[in-house]
C-alpha atoms as a PDB file:
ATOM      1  CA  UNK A   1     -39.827 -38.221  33.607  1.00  0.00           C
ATOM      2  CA  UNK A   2     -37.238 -38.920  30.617  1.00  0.00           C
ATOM      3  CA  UNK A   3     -33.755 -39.522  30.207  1.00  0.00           C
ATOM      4  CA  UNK A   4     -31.540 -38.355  27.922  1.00  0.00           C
ATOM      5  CA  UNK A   5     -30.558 -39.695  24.026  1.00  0.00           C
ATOM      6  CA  UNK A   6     -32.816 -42.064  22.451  1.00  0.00           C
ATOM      7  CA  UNK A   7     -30.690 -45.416  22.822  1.00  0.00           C
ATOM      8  CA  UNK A   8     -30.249 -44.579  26.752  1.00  0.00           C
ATOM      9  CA  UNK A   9     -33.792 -43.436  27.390  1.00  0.00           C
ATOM     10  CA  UNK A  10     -35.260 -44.560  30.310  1.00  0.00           C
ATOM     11  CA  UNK A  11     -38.296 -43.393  32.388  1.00  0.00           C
ATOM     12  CA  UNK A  12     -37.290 -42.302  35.497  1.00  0.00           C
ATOM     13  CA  UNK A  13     -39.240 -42.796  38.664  1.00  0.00           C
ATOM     14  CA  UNK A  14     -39.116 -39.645  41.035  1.00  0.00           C
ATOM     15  CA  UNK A  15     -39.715 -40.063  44.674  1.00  0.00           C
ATOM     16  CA  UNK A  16     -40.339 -37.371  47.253  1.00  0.00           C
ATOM     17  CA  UNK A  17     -41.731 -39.183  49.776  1.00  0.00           C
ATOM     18  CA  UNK A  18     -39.255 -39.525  52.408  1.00  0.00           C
ATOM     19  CA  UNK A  19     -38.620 -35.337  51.464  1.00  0.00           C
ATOM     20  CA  UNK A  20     -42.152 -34.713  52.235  1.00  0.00           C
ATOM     21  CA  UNK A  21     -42.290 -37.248  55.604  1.00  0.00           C
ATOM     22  CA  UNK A  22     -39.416 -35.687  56.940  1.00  0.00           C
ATOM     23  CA  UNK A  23     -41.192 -32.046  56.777  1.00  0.00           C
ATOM     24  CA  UNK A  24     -44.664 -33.308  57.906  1.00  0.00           C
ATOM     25  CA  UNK A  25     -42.473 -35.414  60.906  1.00  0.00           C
ATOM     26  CA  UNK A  26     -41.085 -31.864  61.903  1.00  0.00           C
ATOM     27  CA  UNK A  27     -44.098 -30.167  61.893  1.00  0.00           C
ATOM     28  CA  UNK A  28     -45.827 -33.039  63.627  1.00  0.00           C
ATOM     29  CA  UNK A  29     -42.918 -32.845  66.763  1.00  0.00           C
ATOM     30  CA  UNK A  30     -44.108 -28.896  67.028  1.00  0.00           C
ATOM     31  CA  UNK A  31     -48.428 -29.352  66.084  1.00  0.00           C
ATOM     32  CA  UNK A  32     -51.132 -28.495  68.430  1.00  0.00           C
ATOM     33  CA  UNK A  33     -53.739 -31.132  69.318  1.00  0.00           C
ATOM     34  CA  UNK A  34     -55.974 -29.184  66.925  1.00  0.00           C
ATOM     35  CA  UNK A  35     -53.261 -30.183  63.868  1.00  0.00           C
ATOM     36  CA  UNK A  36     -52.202 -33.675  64.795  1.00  0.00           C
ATOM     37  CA  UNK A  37     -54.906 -36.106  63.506  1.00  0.00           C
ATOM     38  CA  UNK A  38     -54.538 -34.004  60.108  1.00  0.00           C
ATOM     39  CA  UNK A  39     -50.567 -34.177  60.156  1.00  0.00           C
ATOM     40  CA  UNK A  40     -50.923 -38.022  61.263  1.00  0.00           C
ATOM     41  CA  UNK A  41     -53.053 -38.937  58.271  1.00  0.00           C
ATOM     42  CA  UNK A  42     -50.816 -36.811  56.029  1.00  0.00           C
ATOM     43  CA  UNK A  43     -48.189 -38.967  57.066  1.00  0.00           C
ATOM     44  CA  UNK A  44     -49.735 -41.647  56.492  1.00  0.00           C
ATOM     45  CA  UNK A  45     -50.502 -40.739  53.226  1.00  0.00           C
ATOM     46  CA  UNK A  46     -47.622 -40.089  52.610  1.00  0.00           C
ATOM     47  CA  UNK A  47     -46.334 -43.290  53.490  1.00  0.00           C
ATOM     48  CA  UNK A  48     -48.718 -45.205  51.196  1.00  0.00           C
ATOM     49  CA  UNK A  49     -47.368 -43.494  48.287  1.00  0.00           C
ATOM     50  CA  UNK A  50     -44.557 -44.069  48.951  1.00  0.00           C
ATOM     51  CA  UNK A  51     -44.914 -47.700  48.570  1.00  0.00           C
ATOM     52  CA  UNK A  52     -45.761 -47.930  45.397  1.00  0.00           C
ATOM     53  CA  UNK A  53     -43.705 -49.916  42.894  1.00  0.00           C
ATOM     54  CA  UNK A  54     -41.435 -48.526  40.514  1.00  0.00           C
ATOM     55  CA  UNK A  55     -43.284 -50.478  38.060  1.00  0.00           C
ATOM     56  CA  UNK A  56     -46.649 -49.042  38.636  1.00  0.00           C
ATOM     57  CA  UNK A  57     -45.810 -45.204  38.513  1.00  0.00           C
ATOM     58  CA  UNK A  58     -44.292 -46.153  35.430  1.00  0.00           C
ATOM     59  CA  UNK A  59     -47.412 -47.877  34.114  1.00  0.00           C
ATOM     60  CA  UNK A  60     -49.513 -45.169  35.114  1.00  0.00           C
ATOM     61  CA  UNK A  61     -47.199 -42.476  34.063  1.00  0.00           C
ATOM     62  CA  UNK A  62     -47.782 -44.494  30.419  1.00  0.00           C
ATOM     63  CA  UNK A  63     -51.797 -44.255  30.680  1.00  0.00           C
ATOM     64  CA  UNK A  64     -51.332 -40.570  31.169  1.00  0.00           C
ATOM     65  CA  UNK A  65     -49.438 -40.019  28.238  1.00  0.00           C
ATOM     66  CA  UNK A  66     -51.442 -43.064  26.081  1.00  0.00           C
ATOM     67  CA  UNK A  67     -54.635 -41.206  26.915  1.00  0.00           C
ATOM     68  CA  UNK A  68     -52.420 -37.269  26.058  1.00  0.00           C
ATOM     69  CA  UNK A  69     -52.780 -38.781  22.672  1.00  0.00           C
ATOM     70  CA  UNK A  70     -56.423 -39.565  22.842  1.00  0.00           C
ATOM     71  CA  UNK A  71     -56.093 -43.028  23.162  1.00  0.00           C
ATOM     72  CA  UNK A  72     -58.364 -44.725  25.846  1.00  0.00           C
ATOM     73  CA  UNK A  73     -58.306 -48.346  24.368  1.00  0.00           C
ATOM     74  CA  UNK A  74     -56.528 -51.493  26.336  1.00  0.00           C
ATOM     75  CA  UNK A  75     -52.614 -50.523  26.921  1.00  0.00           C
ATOM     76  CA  UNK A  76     -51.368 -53.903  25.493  1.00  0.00           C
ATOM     77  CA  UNK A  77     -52.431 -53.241  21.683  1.00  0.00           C
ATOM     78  CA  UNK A  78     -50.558 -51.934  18.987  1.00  0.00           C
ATOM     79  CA  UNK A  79     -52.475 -48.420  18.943  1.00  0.00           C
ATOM     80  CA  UNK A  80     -51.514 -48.007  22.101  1.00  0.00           C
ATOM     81  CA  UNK A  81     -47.648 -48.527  21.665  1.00  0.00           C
ATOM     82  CA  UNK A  82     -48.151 -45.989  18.349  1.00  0.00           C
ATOM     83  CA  UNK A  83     -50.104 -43.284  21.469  1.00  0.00           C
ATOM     84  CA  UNK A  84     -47.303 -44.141  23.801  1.00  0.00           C
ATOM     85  CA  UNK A  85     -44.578 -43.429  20.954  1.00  0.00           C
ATOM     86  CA  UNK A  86     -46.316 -40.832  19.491  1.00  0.00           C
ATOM     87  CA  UNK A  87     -46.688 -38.806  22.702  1.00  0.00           C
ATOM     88  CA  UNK A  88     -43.025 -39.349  23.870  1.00  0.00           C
ATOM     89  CA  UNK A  89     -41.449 -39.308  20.753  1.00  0.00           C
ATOM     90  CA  UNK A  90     -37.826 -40.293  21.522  1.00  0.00           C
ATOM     91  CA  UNK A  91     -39.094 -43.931  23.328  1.00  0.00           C
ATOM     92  CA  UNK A  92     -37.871 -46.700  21.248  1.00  0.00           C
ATOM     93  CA  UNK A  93     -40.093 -49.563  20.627  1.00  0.00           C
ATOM     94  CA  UNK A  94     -38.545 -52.147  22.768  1.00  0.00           C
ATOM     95  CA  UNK A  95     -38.931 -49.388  25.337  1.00  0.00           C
ATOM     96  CA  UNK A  96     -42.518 -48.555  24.900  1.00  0.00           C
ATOM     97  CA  UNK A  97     -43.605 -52.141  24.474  1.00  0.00           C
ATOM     98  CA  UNK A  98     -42.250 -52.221  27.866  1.00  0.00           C
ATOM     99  CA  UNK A  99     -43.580 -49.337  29.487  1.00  0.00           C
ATOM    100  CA  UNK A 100     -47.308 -50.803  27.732  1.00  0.00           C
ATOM    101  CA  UNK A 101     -46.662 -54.406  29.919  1.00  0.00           C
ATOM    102  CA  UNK A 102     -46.318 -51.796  33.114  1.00  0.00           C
ATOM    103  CA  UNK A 103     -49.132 -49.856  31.821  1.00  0.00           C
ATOM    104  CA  UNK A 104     -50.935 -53.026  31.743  1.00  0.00           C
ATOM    105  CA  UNK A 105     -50.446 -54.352  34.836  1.00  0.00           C
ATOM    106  CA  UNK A 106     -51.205 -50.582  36.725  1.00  0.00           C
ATOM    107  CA  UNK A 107     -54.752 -50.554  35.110  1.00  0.00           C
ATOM    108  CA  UNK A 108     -55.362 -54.343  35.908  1.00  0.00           C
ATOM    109  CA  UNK A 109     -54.191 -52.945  39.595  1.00  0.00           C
ATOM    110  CA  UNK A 110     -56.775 -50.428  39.548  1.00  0.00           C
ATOM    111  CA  UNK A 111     -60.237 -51.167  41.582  1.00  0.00           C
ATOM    112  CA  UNK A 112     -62.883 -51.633  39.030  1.00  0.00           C
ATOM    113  CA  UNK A 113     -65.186 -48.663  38.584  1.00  0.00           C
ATOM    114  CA  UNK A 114     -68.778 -48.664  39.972  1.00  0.00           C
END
C-alpha cells in the first residue's frame, strides 16, 4: 500500500470493488433461485465497501500498522506517529502525522464496542 522513494511516498488506496461487482453481476445473470439471495447480498456487500472514503482505508490501514508495532494507544499522540514511522519506515513525518489525523478520524468512525 506504498509508493515509491521517500520524498514521493504516498499510501495508495486499492479498490477492487467494481472488479469483484462485475464478476458477482455475471454470475448473478446465470444463478439459480437457490444462489440469488446469496449473490444479491454479496453484491451488496460489495457495494458498501466500495463506498468507503479514501480517507478512511487510509486511517484504518494506519491502525493496522500502529497496532503491527504494538501500539494500541489513541492515534493522534506522538507514540503513535513513532509506531506508524517505525512500522513503515520510509513515511516521512509530515506524512505520518497525516496518515495519524485519518487514523483518527476512522477509529472515531468506528461504532463503540459493547
Amino acid at each position: 500500500m506504498t509508493g515509491f522513494g521517500k520524498q514521493n511516498m504516498t499510501v495508495l488506496v486499492l479498490r477492487e470493488a467494481d472488479d469483484i461487482s462485475s464478476v458477482l453481476r455475471r454470475a448473478l445473470d446465470t444463478a439459480s433461485a437457490e444462489e440469488r439471495p446469496g449473490l444479491e447480498r454479496a453484491m451488496a456487500l460489495t457495494a458498501e465497501a466500495g463506498a468507503v472514503p479514501d480517507a478512511e482505508l487510509r486511517g484504518r490501514w494506519a491502525l493496522r500498522r500502529m497496532a503491527s508495532t504494538g501500539y494500541d494507544g489513541p492515534p493522534h499522540t506522538v507514540a503513535a506517529i513513532k509506531a506508524l514511522r517505525k512500522a513503515e519506515r520510509g513515511l516521512s513525518l509530515l506524512q505520518a502525522v497525516n496518515l495519524s489525523k485519518d487514523a483518527e478520524a476512522a477509529q472515531a468512525a468506528e461504532p463503540a464496542a459493547p
